[in-house]
N, C-alpha and C. Protein backbone atom coordinates (compact mmCIF):
# COMPACT_ATOMS: atom_id res chain seq x y z
N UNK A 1 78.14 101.72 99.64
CA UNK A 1 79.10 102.73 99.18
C UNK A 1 80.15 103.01 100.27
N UNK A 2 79.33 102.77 101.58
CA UNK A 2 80.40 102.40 102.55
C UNK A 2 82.01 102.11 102.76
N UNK A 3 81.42 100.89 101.96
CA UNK A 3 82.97 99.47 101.91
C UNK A 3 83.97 100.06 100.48
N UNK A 4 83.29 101.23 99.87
CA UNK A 4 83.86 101.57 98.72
C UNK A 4 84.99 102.51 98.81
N UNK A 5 84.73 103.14 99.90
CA UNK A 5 85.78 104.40 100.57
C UNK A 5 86.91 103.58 101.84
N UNK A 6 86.51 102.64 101.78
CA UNK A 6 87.86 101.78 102.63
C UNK A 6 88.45 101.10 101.67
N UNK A 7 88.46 100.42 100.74
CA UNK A 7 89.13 99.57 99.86
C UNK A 7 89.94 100.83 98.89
N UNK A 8 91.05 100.58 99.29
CA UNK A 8 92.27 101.52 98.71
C UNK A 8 91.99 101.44 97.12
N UNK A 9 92.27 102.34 96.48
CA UNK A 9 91.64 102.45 94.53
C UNK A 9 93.71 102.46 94.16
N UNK A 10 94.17 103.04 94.79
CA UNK A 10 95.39 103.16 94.50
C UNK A 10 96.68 103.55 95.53
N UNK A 11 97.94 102.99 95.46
CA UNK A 11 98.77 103.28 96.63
C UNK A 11 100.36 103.59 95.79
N UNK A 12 100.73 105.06 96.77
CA UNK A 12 102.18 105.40 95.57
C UNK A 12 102.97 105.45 97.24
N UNK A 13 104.18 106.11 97.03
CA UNK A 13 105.07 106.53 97.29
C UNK A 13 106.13 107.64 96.50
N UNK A 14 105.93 108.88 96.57
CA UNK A 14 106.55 109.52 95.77
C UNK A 14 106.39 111.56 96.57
N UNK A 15 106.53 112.32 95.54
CA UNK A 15 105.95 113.62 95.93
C UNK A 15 104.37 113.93 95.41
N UNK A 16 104.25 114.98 96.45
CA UNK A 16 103.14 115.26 96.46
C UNK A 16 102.43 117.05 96.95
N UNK A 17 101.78 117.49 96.29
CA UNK A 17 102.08 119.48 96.40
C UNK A 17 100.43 119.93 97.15
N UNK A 18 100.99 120.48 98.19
CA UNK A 18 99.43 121.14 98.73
C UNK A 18 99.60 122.16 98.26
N UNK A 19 98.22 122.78 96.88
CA UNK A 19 98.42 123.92 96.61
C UNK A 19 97.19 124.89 96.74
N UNK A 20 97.47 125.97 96.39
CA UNK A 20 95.85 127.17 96.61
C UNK A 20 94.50 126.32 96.55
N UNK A 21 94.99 125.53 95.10
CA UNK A 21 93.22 124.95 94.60
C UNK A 21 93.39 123.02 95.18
N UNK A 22 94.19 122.77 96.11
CA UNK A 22 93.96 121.34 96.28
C UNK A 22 95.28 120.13 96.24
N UNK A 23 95.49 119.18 96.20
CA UNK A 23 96.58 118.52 96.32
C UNK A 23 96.67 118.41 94.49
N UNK A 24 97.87 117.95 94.13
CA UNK A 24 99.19 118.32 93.32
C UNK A 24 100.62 117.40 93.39
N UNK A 25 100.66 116.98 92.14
CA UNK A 25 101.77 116.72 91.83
C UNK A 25 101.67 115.18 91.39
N UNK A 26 103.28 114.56 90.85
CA UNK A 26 102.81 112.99 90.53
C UNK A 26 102.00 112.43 90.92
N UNK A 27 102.00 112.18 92.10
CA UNK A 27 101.14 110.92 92.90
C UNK A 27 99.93 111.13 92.51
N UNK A 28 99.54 112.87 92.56
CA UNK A 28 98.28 112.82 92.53
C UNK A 28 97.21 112.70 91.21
N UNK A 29 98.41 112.94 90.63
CA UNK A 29 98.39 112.64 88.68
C UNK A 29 98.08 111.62 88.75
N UNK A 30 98.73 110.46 89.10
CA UNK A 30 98.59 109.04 88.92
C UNK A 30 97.16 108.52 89.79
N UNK A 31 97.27 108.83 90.92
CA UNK A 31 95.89 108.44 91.55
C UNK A 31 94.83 108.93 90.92
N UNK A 32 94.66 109.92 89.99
CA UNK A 32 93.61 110.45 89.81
C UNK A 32 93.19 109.40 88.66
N UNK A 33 93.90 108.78 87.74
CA UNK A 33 93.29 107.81 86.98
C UNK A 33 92.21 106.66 87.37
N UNK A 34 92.56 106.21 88.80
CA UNK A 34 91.98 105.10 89.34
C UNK A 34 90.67 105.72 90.25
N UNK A 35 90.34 106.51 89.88
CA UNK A 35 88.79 107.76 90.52
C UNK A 35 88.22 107.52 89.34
N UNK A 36 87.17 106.87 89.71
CA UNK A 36 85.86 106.72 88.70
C UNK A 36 84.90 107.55 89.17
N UNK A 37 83.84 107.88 88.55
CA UNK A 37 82.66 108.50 89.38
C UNK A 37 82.68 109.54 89.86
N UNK A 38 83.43 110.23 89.73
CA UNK A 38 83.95 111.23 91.27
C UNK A 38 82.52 112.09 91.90
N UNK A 39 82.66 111.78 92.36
CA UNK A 39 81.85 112.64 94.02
C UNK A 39 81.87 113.21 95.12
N UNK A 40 81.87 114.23 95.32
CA UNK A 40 82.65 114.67 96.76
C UNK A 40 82.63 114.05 97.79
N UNK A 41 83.31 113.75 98.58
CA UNK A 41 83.37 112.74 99.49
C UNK A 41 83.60 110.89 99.11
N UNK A 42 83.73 110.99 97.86
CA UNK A 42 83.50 109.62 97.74
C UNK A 42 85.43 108.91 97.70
N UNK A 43 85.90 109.71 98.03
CA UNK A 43 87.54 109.36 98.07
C UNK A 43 87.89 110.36 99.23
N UNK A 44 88.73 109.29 98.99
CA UNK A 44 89.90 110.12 100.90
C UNK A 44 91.00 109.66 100.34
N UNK A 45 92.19 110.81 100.52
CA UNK A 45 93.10 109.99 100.67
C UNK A 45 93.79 110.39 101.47
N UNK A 46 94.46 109.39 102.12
CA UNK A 46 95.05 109.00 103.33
C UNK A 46 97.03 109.46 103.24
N UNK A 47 97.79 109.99 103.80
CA UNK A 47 98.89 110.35 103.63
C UNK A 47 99.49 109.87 104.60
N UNK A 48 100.76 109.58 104.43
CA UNK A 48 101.89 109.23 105.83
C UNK A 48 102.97 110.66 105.84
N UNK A 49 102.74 111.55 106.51
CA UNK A 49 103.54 112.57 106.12
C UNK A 49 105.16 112.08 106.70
N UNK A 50 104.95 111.46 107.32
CA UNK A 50 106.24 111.07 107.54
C UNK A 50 106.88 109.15 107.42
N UNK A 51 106.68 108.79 106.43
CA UNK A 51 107.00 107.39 105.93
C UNK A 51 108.23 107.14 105.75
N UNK A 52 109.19 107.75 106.25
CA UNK A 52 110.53 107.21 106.35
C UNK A 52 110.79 107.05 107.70
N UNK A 53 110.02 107.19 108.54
CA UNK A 53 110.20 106.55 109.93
C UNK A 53 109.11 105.50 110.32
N UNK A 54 109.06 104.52 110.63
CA UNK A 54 108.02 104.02 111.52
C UNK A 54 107.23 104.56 112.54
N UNK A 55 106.52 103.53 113.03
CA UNK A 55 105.12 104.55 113.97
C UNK A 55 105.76 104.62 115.41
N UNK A 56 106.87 103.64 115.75
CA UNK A 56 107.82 103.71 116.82
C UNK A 56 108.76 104.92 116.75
N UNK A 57 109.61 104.95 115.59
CA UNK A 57 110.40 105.89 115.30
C UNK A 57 109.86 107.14 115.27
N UNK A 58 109.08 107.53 115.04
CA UNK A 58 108.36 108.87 115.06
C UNK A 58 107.70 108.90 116.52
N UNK A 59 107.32 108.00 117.28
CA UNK A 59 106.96 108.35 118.49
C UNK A 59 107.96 108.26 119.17
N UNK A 60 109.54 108.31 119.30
CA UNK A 60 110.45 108.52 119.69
C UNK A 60 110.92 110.17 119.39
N UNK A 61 110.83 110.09 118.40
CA UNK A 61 111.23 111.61 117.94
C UNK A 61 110.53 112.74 118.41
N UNK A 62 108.84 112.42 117.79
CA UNK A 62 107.87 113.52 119.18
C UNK A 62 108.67 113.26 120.55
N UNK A 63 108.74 112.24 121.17
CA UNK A 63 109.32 112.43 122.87
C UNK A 63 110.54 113.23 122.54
N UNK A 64 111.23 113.00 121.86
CA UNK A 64 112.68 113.68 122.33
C UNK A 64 112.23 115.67 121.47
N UNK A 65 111.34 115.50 120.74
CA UNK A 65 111.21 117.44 119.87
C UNK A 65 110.42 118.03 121.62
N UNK A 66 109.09 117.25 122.19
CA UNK A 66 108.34 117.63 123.22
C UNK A 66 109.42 117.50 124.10
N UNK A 67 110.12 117.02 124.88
CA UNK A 67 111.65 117.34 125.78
C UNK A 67 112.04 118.49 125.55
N UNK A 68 112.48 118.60 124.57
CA UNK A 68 113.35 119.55 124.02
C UNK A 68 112.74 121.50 124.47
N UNK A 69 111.12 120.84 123.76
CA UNK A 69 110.10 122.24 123.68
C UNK A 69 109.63 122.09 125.15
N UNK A 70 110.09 121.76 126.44
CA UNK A 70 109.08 121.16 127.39
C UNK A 70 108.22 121.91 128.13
N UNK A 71 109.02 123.20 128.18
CA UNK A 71 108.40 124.84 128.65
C UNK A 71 107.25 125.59 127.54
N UNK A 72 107.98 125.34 126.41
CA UNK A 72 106.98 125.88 124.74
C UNK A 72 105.66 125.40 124.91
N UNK A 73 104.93 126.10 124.55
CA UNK A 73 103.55 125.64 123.92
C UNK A 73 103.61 124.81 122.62
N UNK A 74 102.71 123.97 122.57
CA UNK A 74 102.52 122.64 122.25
C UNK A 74 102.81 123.26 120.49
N UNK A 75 101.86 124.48 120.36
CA UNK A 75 102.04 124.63 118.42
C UNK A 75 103.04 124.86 118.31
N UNK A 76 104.49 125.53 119.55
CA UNK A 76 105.49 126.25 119.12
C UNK A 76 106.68 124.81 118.58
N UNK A 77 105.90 123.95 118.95
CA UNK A 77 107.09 122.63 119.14
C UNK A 77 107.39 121.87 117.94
N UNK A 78 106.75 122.19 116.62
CA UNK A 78 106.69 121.40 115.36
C UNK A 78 107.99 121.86 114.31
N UNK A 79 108.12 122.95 114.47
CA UNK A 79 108.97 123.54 113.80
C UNK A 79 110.11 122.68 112.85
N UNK A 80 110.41 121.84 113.73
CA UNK A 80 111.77 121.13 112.97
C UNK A 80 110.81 119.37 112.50
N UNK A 81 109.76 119.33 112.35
CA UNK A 81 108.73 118.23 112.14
C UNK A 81 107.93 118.23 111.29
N UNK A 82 107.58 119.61 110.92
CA UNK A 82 106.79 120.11 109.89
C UNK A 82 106.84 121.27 109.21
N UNK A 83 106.63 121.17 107.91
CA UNK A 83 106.71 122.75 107.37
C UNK A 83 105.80 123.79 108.09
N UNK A 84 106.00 124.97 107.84
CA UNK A 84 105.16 125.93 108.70
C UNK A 84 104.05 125.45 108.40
N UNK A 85 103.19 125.81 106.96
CA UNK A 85 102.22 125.67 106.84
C UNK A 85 100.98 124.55 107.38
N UNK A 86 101.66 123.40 107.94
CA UNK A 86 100.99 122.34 108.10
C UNK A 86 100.76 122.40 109.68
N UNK A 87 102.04 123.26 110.16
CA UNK A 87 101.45 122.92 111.58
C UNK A 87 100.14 123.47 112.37
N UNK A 88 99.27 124.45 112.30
CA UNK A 88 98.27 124.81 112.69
C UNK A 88 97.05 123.68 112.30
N UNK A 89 97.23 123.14 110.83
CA UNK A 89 95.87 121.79 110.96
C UNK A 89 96.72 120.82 111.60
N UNK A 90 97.64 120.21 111.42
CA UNK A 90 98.19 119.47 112.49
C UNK A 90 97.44 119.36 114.34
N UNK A 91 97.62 120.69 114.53
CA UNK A 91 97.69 120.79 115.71
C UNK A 91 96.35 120.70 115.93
N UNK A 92 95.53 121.62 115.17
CA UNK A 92 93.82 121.37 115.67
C UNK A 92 93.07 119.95 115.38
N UNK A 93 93.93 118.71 114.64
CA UNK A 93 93.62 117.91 114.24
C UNK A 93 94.19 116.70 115.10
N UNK A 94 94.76 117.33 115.72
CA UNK A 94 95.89 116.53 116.81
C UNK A 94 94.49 116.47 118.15
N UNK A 95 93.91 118.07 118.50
CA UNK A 95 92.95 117.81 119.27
C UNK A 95 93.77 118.52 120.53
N UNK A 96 95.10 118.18 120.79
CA UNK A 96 95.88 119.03 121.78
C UNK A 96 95.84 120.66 121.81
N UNK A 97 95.23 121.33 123.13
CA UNK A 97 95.20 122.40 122.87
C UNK A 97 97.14 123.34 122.02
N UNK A 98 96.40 124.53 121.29
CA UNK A 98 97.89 124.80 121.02
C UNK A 98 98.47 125.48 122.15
N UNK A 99 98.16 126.31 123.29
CA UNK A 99 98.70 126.44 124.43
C UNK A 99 99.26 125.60 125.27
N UNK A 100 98.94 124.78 124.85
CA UNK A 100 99.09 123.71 126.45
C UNK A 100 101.01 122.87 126.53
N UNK A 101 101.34 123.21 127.34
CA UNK A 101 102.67 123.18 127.41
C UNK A 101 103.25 121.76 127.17
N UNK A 102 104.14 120.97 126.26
CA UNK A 102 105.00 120.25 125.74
C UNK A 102 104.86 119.17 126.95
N UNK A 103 105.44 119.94 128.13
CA UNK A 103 105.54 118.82 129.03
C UNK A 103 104.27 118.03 129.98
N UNK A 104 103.29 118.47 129.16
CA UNK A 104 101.74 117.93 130.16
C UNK A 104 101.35 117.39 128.86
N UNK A 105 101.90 117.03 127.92
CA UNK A 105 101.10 116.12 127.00
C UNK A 105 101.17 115.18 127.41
N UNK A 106 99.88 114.01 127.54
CA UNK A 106 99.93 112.59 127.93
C UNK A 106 99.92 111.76 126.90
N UNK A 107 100.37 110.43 127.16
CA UNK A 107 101.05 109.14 125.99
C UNK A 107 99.51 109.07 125.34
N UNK A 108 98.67 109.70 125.62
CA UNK A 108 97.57 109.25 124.56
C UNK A 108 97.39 110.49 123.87
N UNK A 109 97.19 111.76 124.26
CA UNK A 109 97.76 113.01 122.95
C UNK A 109 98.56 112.80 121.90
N UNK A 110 99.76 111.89 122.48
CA UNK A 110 100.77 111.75 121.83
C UNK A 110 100.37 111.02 120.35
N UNK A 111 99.56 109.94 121.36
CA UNK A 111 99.33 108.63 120.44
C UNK A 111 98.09 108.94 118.91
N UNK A 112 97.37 110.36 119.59
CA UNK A 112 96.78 110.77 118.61
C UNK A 112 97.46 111.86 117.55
N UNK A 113 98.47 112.40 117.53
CA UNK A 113 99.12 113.55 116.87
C UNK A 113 99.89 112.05 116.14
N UNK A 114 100.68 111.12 116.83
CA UNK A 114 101.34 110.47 115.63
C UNK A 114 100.29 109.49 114.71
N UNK A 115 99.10 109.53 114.97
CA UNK A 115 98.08 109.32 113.68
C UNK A 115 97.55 110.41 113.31
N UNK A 116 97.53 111.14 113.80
CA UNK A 116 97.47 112.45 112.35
C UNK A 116 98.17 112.59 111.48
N UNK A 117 99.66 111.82 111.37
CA UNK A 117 100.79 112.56 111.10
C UNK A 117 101.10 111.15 110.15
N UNK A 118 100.67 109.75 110.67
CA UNK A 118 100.69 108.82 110.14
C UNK A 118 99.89 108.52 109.15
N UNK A 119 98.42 109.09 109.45
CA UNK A 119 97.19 109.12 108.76
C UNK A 119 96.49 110.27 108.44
N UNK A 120 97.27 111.28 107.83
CA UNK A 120 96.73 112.49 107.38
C UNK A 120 95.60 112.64 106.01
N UNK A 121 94.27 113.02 106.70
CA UNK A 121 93.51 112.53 105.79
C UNK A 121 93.12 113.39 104.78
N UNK A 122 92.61 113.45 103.53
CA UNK A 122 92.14 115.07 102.95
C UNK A 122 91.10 114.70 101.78
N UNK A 123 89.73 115.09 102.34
CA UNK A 123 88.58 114.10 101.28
C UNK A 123 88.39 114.91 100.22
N UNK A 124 88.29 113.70 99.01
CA UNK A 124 88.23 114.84 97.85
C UNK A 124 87.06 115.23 97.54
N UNK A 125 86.62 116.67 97.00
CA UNK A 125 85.76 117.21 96.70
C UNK A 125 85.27 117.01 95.34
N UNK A 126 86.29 117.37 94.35
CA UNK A 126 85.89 116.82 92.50
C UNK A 126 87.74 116.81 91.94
N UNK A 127 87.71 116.54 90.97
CA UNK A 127 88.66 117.04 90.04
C UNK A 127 89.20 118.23 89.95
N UNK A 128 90.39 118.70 89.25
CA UNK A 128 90.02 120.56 88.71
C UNK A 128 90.06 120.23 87.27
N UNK A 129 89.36 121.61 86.79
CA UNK A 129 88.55 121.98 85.55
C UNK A 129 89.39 121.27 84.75
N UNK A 130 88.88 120.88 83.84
CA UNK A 130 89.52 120.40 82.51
C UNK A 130 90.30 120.50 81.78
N UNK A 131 90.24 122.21 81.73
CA UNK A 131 91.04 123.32 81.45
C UNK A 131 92.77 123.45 81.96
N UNK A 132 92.58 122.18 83.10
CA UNK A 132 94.10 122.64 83.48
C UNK A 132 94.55 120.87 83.59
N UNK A 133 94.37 120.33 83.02
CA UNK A 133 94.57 119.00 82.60
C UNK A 133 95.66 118.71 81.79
N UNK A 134 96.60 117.83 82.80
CA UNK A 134 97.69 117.04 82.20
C UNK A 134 97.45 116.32 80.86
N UNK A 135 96.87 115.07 81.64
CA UNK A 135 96.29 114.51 80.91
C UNK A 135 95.02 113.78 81.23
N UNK A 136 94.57 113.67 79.14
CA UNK A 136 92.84 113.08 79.75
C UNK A 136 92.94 111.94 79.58
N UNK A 137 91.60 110.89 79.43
CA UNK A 137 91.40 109.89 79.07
C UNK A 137 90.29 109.85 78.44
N UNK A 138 89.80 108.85 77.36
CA UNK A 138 88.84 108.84 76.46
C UNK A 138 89.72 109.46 75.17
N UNK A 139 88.62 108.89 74.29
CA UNK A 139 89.43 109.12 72.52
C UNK A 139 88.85 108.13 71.79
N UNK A 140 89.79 108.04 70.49
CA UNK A 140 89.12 106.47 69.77
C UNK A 140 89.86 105.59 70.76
N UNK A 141 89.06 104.28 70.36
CA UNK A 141 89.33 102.90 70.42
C UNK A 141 90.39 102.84 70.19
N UNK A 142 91.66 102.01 70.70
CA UNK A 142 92.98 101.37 70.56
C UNK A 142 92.11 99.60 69.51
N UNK A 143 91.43 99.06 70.18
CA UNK A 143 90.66 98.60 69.14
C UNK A 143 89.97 98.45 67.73
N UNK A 144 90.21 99.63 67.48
CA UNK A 144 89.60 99.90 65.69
C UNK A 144 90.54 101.01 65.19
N UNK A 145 92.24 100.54 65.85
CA UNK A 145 93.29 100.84 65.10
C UNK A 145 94.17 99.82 64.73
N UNK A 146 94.95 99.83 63.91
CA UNK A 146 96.22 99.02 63.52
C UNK A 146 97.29 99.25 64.28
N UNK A 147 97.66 98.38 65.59
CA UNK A 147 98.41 99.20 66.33
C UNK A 147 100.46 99.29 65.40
N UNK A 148 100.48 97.90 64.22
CA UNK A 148 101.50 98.84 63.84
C UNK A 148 101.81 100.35 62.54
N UNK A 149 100.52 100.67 62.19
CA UNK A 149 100.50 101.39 61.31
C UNK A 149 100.11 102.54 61.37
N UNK A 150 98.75 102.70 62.80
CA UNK A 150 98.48 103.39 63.27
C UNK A 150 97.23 104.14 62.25
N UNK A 151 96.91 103.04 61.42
CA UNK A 151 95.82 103.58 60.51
C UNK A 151 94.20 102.76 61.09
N UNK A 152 93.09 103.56 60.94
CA UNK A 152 92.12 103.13 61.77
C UNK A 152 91.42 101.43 60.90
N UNK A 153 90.89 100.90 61.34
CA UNK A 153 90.34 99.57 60.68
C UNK A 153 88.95 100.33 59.98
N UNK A 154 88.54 100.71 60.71
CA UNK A 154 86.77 101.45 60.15
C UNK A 154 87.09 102.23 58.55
N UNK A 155 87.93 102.95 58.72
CA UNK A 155 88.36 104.37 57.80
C UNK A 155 89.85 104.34 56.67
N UNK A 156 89.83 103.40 55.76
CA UNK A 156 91.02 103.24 55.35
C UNK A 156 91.70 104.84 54.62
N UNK A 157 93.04 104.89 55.10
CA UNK A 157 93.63 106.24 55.15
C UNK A 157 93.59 107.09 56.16
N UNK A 158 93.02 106.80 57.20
CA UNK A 158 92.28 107.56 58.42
C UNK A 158 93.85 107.02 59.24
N UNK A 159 94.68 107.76 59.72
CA UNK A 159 95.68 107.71 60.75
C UNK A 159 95.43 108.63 62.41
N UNK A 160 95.69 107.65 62.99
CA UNK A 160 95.09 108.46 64.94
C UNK A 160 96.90 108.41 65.42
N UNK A 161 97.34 109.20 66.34
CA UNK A 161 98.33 109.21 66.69
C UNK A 161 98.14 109.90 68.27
N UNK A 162 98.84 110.20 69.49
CA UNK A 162 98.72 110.67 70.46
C UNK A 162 97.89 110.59 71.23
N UNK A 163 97.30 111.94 72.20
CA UNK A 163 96.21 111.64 72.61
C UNK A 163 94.70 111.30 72.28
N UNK A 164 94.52 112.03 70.80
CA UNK A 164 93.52 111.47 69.78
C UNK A 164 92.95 109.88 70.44
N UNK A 165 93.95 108.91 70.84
CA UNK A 165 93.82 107.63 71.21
C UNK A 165 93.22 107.82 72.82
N UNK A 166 92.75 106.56 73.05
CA UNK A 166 92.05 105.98 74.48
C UNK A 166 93.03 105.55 75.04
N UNK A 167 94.02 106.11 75.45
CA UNK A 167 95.42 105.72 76.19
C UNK A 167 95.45 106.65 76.78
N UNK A 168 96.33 106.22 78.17
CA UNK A 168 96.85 107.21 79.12
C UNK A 168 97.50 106.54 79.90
N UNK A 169 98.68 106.67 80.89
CA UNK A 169 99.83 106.55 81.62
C UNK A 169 100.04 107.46 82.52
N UNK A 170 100.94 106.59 83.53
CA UNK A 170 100.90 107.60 84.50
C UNK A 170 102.30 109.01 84.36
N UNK A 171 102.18 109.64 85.29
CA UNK A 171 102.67 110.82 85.15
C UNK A 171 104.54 110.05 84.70
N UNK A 172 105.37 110.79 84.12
CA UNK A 172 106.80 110.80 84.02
C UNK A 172 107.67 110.27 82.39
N UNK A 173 106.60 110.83 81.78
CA UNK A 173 107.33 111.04 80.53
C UNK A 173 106.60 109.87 79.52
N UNK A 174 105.38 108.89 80.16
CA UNK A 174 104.97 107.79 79.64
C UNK A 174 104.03 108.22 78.15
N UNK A 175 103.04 109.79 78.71
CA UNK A 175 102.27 109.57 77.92
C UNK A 175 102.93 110.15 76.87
N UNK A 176 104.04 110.97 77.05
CA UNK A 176 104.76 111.61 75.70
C UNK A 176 105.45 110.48 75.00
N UNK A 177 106.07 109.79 75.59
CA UNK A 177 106.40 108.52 74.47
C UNK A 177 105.34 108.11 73.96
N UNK A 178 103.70 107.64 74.16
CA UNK A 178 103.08 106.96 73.34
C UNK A 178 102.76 108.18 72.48
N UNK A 179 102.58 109.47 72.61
CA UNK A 179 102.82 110.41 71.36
C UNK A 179 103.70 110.36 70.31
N UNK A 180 105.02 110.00 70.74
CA UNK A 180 106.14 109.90 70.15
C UNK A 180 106.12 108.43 69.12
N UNK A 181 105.90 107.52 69.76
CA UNK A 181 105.62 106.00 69.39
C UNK A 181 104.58 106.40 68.58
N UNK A 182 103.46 106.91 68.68
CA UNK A 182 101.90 106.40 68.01
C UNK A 182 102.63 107.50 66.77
N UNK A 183 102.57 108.44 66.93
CA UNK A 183 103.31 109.36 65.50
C UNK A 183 104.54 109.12 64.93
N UNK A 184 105.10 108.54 65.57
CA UNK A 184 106.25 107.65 64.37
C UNK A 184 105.88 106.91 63.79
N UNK A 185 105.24 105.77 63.85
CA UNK A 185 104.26 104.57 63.31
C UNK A 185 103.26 105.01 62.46
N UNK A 186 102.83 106.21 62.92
CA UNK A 186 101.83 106.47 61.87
C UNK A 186 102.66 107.60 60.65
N UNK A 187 103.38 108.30 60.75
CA UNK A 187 104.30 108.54 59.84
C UNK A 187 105.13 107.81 59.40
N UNK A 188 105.57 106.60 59.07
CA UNK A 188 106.12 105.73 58.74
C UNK A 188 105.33 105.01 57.38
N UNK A 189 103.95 104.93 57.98
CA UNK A 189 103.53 104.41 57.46
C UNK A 189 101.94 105.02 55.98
N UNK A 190 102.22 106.30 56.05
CA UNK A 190 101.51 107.49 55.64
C UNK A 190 101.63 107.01 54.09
């Protein structure tokens, strides 16, 4: 189960929302399809909070923000690097005390804050409730329908349309078109 939590299940690029009850938003919509099983701990996922720079480019930028802060204490120095909220786990995750002044950080502090920052990790615990669900998965069979009529093969007169069906897509307007699609077809054909 090991080798199961290193082999990536899914990889985006997009937004993403830390909220009261947990991470949020597309990406996490979409990743959540490719979670089988779920178990606490049995997924991590891994973030680049900053992926529009390289691991050079960002360790350029810490040198020149730590310059800048060189008198500041080390938590006071994120400000223009991170939203507020992030910088306190940042920093205890960084391992650098937050007192300790900008200019006594050594190239290996360094080297660990820009993998925090590269590799920000956050293991998942479960799902949330059901109750607050985009979208699900499970339904009938796409199999023991007519996909142009939208009438079932088992049940003649029997029409499935929307989520009723074993379909799902990722987040951005996909699964409302196959609502749109599966209930036109099946009103068409009524």
């Amino acid at each position: 189960d090991n080798e199961q939590k290193k082999t990536p299940v899914y990889t985006d690029f997009g937004e993403l929302l830390f909220t009261h009850f947990g991470l949020s938003g597309p990406t996490i919509l979409s990743a959540s399809a490719h979670m089988r099983h779920m178990a606490p701990g049995r997924y991590t996922v891994t973030l680049d909070l900053k992926p529009a720079l390289t691991p050079e480019q960002l360790d350029q930028r810490l040198l020149r923000d730590l310059e800048k802060n060189k008198n500041r204490n080390f938590s006071n120095s994120l400000d223009e690097l991170l939203p507020q909220k992030m910088i306190p786990v940042v920093v205890r995750r960084s391992g650098i005390p937050p007192e300790e002044k900008c200019n006594t950080i050594t190239r290996e502090q360094r080297a660990v804050l820009l993998d925090v920052l590269k590799h920000f990790t956050v293991e998942i615990s479960g799902f949330a409730p059901l109750s607050g669900a985009i979208v699900t998965a499970g339904g009938v069979s796409v199999k023991e329908v007519d996909p142009k009529t939208m009438q079932s093969k088992l049940i003649p007169g029997l029409y499935f349309a929307g989520e009723i069906l074993d379909v799902d897509a990722y987040t951005g307007g996909f699964n409302l078109q196959i609502a749109f699609a599966t209930g036109h077809a099946a009103g068409e054909n009524l």
